[in-house]
N, C-alpha and C. Protein backbone atom coordinates (compact mmCIF):
# COMPACT_ATOMS: atom_id res chain seq x y z
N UNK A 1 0.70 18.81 -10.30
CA UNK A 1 1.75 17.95 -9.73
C UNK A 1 1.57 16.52 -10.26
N UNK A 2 2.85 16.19 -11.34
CA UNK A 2 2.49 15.19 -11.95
C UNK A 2 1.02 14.30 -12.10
N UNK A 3 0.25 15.04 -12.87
CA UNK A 3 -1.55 14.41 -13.01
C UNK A 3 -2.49 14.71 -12.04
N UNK A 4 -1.60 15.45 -10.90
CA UNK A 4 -2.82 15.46 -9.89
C UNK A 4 -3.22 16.79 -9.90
N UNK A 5 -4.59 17.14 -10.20
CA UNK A 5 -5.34 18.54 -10.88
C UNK A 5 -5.32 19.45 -9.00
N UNK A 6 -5.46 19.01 -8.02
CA UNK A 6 -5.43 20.10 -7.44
C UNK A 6 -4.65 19.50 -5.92
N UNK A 7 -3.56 19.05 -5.90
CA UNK A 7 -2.69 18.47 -4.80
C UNK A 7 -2.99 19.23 -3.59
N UNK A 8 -3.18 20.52 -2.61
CA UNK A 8 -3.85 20.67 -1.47
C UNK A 8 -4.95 20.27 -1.27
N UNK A 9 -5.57 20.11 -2.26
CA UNK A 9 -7.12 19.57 -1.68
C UNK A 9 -7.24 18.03 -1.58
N UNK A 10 -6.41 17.44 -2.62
CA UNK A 10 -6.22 16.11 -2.30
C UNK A 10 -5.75 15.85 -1.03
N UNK A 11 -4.27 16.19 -0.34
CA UNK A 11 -3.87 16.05 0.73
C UNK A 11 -5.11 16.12 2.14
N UNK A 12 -5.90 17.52 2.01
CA UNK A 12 -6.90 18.01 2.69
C UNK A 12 -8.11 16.62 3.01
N UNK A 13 -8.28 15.86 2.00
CA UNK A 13 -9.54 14.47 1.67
C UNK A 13 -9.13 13.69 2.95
N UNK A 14 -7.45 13.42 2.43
CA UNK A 14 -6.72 12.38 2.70
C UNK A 14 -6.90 12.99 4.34
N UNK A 15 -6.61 13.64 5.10
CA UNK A 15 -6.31 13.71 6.19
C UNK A 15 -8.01 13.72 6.79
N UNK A 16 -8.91 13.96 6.25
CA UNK A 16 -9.83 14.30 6.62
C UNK A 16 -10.39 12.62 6.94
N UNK A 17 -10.31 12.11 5.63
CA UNK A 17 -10.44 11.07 5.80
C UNK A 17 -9.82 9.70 6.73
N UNK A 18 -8.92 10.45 7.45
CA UNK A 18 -7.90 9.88 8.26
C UNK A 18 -8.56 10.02 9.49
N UNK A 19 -9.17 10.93 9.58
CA UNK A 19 -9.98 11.40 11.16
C UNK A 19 -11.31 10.43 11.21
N UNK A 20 -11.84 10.41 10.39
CA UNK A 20 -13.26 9.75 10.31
C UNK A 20 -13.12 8.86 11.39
N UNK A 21 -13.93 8.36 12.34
CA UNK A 21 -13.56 7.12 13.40
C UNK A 21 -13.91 6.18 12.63
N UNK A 22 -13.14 4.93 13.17
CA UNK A 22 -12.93 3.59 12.31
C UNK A 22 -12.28 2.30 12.81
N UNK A 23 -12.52 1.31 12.93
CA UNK A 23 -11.50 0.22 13.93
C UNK A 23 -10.35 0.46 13.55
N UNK A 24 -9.68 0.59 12.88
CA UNK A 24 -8.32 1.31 12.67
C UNK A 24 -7.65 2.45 13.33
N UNK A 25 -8.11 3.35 13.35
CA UNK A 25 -8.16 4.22 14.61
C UNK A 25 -7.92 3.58 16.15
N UNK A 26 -9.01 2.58 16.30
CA UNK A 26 -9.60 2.47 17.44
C UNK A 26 -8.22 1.42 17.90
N UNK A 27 -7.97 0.40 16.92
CA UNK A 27 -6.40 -0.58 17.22
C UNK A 27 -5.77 0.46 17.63
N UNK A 28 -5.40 1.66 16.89
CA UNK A 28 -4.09 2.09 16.87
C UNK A 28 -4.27 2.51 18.28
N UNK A 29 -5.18 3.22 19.04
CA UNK A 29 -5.25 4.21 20.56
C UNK A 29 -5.24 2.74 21.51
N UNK A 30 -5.92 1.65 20.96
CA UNK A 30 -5.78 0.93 22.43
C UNK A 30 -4.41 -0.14 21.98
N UNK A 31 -3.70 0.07 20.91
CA UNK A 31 -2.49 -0.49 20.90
C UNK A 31 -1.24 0.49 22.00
N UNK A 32 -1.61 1.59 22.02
CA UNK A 32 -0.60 3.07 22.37
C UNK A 32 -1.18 2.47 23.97
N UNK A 33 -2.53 2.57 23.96
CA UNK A 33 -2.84 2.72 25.82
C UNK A 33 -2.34 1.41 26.75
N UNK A 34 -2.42 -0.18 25.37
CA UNK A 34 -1.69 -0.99 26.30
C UNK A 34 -0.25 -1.49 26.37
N UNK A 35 0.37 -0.99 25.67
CA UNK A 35 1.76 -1.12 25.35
C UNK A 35 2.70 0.09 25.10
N UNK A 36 1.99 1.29 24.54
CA UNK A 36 2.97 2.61 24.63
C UNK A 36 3.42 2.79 23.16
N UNK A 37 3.95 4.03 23.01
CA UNK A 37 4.40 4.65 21.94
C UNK A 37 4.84 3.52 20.68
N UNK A 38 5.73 2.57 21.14
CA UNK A 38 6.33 1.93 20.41
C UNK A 38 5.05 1.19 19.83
N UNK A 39 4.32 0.60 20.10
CA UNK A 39 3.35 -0.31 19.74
C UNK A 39 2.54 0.46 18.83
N UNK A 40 1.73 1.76 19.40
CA UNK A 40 1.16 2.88 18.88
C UNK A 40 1.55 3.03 17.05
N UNK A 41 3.18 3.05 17.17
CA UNK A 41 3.72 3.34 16.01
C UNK A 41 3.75 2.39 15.04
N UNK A 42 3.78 0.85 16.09
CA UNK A 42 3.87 -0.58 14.83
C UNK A 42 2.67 -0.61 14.51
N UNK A 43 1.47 -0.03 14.72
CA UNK A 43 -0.08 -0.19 14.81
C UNK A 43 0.06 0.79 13.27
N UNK A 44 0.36 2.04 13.27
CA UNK A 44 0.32 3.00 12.43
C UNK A 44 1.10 2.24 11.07
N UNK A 45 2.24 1.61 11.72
CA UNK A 45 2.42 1.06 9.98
C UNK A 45 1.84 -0.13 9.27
N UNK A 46 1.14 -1.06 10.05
CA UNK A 46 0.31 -1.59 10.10
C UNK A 46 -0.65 -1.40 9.05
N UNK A 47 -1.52 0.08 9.76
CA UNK A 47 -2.62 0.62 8.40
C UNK A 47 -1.93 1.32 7.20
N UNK A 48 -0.74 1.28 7.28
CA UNK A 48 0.04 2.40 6.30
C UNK A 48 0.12 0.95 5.36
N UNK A 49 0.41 0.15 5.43
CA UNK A 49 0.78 -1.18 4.67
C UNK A 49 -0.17 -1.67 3.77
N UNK A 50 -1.78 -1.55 4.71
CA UNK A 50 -2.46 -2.44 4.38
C UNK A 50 -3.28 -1.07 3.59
N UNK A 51 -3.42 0.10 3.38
CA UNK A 51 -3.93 1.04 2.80
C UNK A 51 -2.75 0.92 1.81
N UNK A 52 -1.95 0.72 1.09
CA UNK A 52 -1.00 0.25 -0.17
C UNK A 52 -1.56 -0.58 -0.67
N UNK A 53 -2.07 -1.77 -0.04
CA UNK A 53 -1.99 -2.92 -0.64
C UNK A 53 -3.49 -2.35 -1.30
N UNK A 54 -4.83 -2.02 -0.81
CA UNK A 54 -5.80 -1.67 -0.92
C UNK A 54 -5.71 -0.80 -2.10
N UNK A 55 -4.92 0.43 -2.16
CA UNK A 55 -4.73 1.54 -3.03
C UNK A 55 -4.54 0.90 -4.26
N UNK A 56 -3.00 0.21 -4.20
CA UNK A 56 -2.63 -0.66 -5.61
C UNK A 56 -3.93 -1.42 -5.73
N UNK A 57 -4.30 -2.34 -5.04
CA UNK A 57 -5.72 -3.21 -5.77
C UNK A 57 -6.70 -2.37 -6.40
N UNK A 58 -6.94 -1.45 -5.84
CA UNK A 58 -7.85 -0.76 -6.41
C UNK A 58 -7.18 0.05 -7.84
N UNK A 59 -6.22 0.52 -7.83
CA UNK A 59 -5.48 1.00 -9.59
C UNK A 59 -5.23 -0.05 -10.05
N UNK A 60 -5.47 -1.22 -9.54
CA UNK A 60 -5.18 -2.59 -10.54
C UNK A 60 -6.27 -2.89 -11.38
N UNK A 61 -7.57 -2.47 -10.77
CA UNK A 61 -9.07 -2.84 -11.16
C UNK A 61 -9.65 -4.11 -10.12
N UNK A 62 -9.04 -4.44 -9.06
CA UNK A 62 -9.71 -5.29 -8.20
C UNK A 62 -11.33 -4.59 -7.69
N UNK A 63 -10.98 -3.19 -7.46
CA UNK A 63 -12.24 -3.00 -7.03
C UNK A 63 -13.64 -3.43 -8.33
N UNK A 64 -13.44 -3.16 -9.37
CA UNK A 64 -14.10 -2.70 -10.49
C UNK A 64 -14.80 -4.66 -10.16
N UNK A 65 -13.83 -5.16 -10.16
CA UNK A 65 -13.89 -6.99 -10.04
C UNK A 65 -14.75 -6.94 -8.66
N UNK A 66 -14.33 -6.51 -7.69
CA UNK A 66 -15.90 -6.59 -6.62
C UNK A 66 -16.33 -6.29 -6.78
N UNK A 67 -16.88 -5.13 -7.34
CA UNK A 67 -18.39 -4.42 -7.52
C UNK A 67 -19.06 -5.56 -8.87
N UNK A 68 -18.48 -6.23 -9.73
CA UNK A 68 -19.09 -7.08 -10.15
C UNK A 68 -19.74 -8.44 -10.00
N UNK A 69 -18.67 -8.84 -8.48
CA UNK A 69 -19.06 -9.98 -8.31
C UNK A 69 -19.33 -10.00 -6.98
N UNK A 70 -20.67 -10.06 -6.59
CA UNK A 70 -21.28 -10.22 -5.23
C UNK A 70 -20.67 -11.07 -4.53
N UNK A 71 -20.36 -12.22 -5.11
CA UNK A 71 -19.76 -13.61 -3.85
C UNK A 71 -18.26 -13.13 -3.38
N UNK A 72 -17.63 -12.67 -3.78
CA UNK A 72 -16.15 -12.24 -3.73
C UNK A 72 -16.54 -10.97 -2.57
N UNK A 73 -17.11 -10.01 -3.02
CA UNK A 73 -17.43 -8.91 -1.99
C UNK A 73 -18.34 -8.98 -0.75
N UNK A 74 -18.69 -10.30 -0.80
CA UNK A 74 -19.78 -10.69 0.47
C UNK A 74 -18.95 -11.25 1.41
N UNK A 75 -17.57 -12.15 0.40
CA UNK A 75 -16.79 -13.11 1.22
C UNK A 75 -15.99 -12.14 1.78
N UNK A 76 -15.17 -10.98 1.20
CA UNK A 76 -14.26 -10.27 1.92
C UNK A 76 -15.09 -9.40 3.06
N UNK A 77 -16.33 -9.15 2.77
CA UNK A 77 -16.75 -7.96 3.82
C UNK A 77 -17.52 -8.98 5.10
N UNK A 78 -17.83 -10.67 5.04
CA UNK A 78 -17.76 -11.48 6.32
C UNK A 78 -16.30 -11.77 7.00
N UNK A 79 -15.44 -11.52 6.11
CA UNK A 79 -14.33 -12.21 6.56
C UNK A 79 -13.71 -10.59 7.69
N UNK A 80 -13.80 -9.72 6.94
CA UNK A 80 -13.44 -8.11 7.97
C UNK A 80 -14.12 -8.49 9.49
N UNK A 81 -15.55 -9.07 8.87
CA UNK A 81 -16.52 -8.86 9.86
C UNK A 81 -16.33 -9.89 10.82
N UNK A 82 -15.80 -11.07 10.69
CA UNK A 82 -15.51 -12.21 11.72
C UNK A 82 -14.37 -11.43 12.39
N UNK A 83 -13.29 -11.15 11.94
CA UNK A 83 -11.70 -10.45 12.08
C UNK A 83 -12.25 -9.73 13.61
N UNK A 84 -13.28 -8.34 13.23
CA UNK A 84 -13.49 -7.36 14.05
C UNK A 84 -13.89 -7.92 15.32
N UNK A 85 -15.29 -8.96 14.76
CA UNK A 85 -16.00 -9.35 16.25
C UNK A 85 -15.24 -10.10 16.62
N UNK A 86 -14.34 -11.17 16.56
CA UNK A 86 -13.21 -11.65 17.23
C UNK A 86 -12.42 -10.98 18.14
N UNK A 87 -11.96 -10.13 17.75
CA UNK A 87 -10.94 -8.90 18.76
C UNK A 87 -12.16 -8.09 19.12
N UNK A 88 -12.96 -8.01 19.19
CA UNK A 88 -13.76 -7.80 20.08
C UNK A 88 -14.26 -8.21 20.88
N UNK A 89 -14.95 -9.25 20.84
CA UNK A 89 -15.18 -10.58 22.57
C UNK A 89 -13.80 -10.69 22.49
N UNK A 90 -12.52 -10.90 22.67
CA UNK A 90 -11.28 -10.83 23.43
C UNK A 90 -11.40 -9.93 24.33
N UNK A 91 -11.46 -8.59 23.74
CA UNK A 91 -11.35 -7.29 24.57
C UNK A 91 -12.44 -7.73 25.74
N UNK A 92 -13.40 -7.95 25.57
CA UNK A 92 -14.92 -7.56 26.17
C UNK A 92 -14.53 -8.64 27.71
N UNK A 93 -13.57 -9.88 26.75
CA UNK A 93 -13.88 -11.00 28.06
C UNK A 93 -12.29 -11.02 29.05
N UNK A 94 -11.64 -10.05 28.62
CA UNK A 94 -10.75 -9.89 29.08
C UNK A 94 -10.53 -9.74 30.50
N UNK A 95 -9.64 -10.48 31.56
CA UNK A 95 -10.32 -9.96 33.29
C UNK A 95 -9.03 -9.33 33.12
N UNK A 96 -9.13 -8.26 34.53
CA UNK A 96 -8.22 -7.89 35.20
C UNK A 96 -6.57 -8.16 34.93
N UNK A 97 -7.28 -10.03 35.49
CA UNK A 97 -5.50 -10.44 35.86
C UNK A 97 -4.86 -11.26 34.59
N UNK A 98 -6.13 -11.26 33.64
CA UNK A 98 -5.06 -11.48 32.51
C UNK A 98 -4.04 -10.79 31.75
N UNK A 99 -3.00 -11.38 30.80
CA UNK A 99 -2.08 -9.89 30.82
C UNK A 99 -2.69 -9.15 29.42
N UNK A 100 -2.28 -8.59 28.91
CA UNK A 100 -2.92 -7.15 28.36
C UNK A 100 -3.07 -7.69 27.10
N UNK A 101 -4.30 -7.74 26.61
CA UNK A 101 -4.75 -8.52 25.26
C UNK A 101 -3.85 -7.96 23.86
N UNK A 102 -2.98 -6.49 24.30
CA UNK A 102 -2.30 -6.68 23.17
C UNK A 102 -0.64 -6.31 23.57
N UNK A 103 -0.56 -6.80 24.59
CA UNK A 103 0.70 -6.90 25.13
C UNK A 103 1.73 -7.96 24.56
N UNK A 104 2.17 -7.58 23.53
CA UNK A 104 2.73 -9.00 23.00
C UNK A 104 3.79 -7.95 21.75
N UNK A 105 4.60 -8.51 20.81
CA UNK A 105 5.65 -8.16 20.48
C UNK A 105 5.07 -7.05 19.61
N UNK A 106 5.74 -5.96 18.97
CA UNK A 106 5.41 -4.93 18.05
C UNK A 106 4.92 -5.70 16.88
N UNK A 107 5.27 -7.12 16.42
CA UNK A 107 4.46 -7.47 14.86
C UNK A 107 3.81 -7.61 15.09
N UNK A 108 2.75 -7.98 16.35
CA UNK A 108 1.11 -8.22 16.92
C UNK A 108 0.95 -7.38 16.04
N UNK A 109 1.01 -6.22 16.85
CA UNK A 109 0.55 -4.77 16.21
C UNK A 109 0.47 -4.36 14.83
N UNK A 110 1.04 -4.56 14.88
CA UNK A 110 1.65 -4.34 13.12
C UNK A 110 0.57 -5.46 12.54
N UNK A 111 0.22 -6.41 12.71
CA UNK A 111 -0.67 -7.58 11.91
C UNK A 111 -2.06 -7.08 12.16
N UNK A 112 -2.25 -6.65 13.38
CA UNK A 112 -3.35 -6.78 13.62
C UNK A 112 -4.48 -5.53 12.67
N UNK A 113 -3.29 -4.54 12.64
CA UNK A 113 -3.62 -3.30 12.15
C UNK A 113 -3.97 -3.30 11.14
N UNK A 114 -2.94 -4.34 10.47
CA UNK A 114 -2.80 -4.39 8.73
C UNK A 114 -3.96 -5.53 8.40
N UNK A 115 -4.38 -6.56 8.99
CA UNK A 115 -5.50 -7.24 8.30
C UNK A 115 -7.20 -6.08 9.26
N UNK A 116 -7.14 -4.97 9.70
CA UNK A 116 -8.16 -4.63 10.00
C UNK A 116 -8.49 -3.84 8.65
N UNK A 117 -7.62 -2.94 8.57
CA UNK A 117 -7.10 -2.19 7.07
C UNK A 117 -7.83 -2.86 6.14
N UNK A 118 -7.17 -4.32 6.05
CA UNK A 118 -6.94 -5.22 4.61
C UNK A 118 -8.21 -5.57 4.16
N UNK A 119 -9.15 -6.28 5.74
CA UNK A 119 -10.13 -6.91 5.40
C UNK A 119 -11.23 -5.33 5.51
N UNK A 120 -11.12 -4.78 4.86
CA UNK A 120 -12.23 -3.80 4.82
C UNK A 120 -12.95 -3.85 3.49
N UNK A 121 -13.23 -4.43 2.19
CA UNK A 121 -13.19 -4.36 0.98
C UNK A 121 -14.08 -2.96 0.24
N UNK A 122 -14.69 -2.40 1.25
CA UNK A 122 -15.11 -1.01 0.72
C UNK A 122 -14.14 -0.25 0.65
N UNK A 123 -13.16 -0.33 1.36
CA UNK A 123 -12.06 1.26 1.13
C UNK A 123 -11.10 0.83 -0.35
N UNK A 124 -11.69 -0.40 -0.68
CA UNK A 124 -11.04 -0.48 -1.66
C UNK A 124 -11.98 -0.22 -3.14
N UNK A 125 -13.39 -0.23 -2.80
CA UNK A 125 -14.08 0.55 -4.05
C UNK A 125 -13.78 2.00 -3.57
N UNK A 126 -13.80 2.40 -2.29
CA UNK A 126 -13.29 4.17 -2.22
C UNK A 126 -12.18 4.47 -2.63
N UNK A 127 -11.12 4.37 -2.68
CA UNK A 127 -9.70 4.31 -3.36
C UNK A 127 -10.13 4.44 -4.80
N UNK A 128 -10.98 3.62 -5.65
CA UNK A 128 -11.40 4.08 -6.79
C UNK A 128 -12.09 4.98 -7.05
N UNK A 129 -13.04 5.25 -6.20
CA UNK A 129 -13.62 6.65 -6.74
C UNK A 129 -13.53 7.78 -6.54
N UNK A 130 -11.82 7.35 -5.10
CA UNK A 130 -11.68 8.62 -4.60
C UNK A 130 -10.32 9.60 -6.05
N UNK A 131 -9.47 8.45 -6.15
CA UNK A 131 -8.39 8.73 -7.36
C UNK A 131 -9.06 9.84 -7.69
N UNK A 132 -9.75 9.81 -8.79
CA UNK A 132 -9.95 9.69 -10.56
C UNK A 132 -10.76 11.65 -9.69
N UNK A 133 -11.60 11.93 -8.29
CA UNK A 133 -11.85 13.38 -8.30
C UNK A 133 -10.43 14.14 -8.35
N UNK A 134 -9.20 13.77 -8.25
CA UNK A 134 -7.71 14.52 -7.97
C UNK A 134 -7.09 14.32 -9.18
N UNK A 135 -7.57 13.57 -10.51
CA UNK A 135 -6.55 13.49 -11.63
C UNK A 135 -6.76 14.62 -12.33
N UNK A 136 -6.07 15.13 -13.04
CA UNK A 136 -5.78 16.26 -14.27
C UNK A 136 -6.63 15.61 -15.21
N UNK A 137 -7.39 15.70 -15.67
CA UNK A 137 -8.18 15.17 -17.41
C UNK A 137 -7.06 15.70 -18.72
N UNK A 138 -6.09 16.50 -18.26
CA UNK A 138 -5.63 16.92 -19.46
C UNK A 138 -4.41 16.31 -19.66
N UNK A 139 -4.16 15.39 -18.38
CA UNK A 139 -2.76 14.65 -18.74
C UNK A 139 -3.06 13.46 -18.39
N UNK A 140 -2.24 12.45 -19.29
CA UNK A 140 -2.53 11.09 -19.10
C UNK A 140 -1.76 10.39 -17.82
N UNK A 141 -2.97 9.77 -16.92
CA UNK A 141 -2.31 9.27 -15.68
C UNK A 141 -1.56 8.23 -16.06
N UNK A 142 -0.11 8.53 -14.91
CA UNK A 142 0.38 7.22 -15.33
C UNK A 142 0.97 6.50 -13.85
N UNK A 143 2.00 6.02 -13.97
CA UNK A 143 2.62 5.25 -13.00
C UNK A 143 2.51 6.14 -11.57
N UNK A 144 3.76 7.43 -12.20
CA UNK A 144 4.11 8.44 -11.31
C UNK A 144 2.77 9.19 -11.00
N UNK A 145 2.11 9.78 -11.13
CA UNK A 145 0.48 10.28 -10.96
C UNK A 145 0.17 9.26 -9.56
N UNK A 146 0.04 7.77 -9.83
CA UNK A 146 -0.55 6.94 -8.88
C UNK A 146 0.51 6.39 -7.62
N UNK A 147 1.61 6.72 -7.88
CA UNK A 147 2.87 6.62 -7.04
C UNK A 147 2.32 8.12 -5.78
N UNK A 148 2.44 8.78 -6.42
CA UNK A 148 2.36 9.69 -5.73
C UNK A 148 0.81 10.22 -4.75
N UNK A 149 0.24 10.07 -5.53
CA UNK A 149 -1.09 9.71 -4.44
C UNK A 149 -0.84 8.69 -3.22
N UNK A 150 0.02 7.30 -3.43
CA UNK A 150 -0.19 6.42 -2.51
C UNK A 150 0.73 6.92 -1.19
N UNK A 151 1.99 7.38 -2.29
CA UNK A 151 3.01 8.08 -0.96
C UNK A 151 2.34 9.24 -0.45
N UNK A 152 1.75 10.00 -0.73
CA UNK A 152 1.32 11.15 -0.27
C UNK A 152 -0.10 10.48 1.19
N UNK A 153 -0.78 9.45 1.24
CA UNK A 153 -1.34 8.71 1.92
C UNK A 153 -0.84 8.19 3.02
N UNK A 154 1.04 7.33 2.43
CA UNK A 154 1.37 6.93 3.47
C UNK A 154 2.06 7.60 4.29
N UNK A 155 3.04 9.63 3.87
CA UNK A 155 3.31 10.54 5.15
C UNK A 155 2.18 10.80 5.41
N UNK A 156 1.07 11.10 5.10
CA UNK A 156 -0.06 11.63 5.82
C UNK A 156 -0.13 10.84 7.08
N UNK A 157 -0.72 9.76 6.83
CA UNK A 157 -0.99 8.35 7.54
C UNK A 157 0.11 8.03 8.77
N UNK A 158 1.29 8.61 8.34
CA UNK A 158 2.35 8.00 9.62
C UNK A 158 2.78 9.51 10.08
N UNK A 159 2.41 10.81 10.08
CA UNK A 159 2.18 12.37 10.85
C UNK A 159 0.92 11.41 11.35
N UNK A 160 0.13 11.42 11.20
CA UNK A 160 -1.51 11.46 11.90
C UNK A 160 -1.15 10.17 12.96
N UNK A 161 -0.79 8.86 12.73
CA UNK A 161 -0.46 8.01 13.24
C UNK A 161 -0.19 8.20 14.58
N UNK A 162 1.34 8.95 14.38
CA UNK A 162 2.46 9.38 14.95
C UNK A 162 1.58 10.35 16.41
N UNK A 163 0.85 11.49 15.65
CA UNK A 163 0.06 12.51 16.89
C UNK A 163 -0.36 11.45 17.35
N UNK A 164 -1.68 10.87 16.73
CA UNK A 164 -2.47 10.16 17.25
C UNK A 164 -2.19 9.09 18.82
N UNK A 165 -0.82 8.44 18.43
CA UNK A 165 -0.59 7.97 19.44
C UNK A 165 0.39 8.37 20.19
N UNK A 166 0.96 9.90 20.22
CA UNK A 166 1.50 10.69 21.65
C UNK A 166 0.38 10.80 22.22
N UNK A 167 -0.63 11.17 21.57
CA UNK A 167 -2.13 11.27 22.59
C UNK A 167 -2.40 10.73 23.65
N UNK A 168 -2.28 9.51 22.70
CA UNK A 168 -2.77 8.11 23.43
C UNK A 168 -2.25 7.70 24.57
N UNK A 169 -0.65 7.81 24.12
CA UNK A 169 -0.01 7.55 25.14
C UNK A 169 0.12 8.32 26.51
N UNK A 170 -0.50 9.83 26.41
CA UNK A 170 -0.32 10.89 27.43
C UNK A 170 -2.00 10.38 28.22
N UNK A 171 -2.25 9.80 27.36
CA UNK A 171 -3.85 9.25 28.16
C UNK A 171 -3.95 8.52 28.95
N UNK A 172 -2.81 7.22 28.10
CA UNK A 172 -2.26 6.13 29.11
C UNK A 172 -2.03 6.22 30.44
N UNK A 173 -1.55 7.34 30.74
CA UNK A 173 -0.74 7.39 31.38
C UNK A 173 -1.83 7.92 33.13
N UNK A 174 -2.70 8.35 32.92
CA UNK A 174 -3.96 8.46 33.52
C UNK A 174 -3.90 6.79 33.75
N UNK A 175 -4.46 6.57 32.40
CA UNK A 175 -5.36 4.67 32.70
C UNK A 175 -4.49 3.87 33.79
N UNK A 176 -3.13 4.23 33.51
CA UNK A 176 -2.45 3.19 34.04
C UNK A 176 -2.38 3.79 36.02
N UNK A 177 -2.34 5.11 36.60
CA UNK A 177 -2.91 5.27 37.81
C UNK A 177 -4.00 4.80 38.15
N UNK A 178 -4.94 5.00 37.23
CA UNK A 178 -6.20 4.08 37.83
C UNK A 178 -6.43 2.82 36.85
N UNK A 179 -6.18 1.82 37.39
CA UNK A 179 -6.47 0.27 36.23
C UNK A 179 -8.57 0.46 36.26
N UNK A 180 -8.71 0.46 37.08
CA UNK A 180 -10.30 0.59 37.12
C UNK A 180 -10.76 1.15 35.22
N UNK A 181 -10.16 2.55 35.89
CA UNK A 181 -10.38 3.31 34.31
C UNK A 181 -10.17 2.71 32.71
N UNK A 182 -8.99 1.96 32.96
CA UNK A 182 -8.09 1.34 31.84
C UNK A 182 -9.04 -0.05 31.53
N UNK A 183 -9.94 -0.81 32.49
CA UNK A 183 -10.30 -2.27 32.38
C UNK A 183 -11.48 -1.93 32.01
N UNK A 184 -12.19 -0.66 32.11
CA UNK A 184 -13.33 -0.61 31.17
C UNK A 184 -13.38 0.42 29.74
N UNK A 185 -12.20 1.03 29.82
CA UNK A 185 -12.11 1.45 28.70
C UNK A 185 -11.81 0.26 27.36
N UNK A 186 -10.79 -0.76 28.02
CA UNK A 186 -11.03 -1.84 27.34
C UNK A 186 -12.10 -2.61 26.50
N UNK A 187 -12.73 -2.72 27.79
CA UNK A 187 -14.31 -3.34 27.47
C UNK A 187 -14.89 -2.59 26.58
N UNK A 188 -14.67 -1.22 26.25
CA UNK A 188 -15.82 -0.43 25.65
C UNK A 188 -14.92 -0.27 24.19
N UNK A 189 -13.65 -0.45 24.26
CA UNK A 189 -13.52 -0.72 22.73
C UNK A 189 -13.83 -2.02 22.12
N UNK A 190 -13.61 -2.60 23.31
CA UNK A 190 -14.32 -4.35 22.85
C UNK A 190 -15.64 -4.09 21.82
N UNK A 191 -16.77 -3.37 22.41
CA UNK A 191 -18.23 -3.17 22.21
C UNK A 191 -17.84 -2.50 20.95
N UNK A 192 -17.24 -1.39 21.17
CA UNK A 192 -17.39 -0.45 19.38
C UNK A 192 -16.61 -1.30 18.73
N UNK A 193 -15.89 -2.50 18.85
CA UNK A 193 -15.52 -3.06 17.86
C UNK A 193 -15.88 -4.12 17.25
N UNK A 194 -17.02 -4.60 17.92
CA UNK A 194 -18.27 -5.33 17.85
C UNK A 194 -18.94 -4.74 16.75
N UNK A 195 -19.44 -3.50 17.11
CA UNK A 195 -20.08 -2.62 16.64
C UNK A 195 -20.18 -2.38 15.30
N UNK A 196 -18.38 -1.97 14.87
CA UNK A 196 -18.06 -2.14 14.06
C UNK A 196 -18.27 -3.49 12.63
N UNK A 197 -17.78 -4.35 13.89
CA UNK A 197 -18.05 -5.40 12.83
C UNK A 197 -19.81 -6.04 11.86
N UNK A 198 -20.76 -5.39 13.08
CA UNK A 198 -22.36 -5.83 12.99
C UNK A 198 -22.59 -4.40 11.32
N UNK A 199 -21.55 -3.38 12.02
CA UNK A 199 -21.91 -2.06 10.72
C UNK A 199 -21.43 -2.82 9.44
N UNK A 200 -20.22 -3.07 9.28
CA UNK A 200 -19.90 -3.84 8.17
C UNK A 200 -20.74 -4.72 7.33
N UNK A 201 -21.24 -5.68 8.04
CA UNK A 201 -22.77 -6.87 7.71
C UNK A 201 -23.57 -6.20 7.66
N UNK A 202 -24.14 -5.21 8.25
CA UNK A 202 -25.44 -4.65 7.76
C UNK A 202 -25.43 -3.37 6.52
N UNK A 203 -24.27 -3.55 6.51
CA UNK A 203 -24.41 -2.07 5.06
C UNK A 203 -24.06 -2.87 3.66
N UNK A 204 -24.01 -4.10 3.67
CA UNK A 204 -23.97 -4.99 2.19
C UNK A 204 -24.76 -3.96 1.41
């Protein structure tokens, strides 16, 4: 399929790789649990956006350019890492009666998603080394070859999205009978997103 040597198994990576847990993930379920479907979904295009922008950088040769230059890849992977622990003490210090840390218009969502995505600068050396296991060696990649990998990423990405946050939202829907439940589930994505951000800095 235009350059790509074995298209089910590629698709198969892609989704697999979609499951992996990840602050991306983690926006998208507590975007769905505090605002609902609609939000859920601006969250999903969010990472669908910012996994383009990543994909193209990486077939551009940006990645090839971080892996050469330490200061550039130190600066993008502190800058993810401030991003994360930020929305994380939000979450963590969040009370009760404040209103819902991501209760605010669908482009919240949508931004928030897309610079968690953006500022990741490893998925953008993975994008390179993930390509080149799905190309044909016997045909020369071209435009269409790399078109189609990215679209094939972004239905994956907005099906998985899409489940992901009916889930969420059928979960919600618990949290919101008991707020108890909902104000520390908060808190505890606060922490893994902390978490997140300390994993980032320590895997330089």
């Amino acid at each position: 399929m235009v350059g790509i040597s074995d298209y089910p198994a590629f698709a198969g990576a892609v989704l697999i790789f979609l499951a992996l847990p990840g602050p991306g993930n983690l926006a998208l379920l507590t975007a769905t649990a505090q605002a609902g479907r609609r939000a859920g979904l601006s969250a999903t295009w969010g990472v669908i956006a910012g996994d383009q922008v990543l994909m193209w950088a990486a077939v551009a040769g940006l990645a090839a350019v971080l892996q050469a230059s330490a200061i550039w890849f130190n600066l993008l992977q502190w800058a993810g890492a401030l991003y994360l622990g930020y929305l994380g003490v939000q979450m963590v210090r969040a009370k009760p009666e404040d209103a819902p840390l991501l209760d605010m218009s669908s482009g919240r969502f949508f931004r928030q998603t897309f610079f968690i995505t953006l500022l990741n600068p490893k998925a953008i050396v993975f994008y390179m080394a993930f390509f080149p296991l799905f190309i044909d060696p016997q045909q020369q990649p071209g435009w269409m070859t790399f078109t189609s990998m990215a679209l094939t990423v972004a239905v994956l990405t907005f099906l998985y999205g899409a489940g992901l946050t009916l889930l969420a939202y059928q979960l919600a829907g618990r949290m919101r009978r008991n707020p108890l439940v909902g104000e520390w589930l908060q808190k505890l994505a606060g922490v893994v997103l902390l978490g997140f951000s300390v994993r980032l800095v320590l895997q330089k």
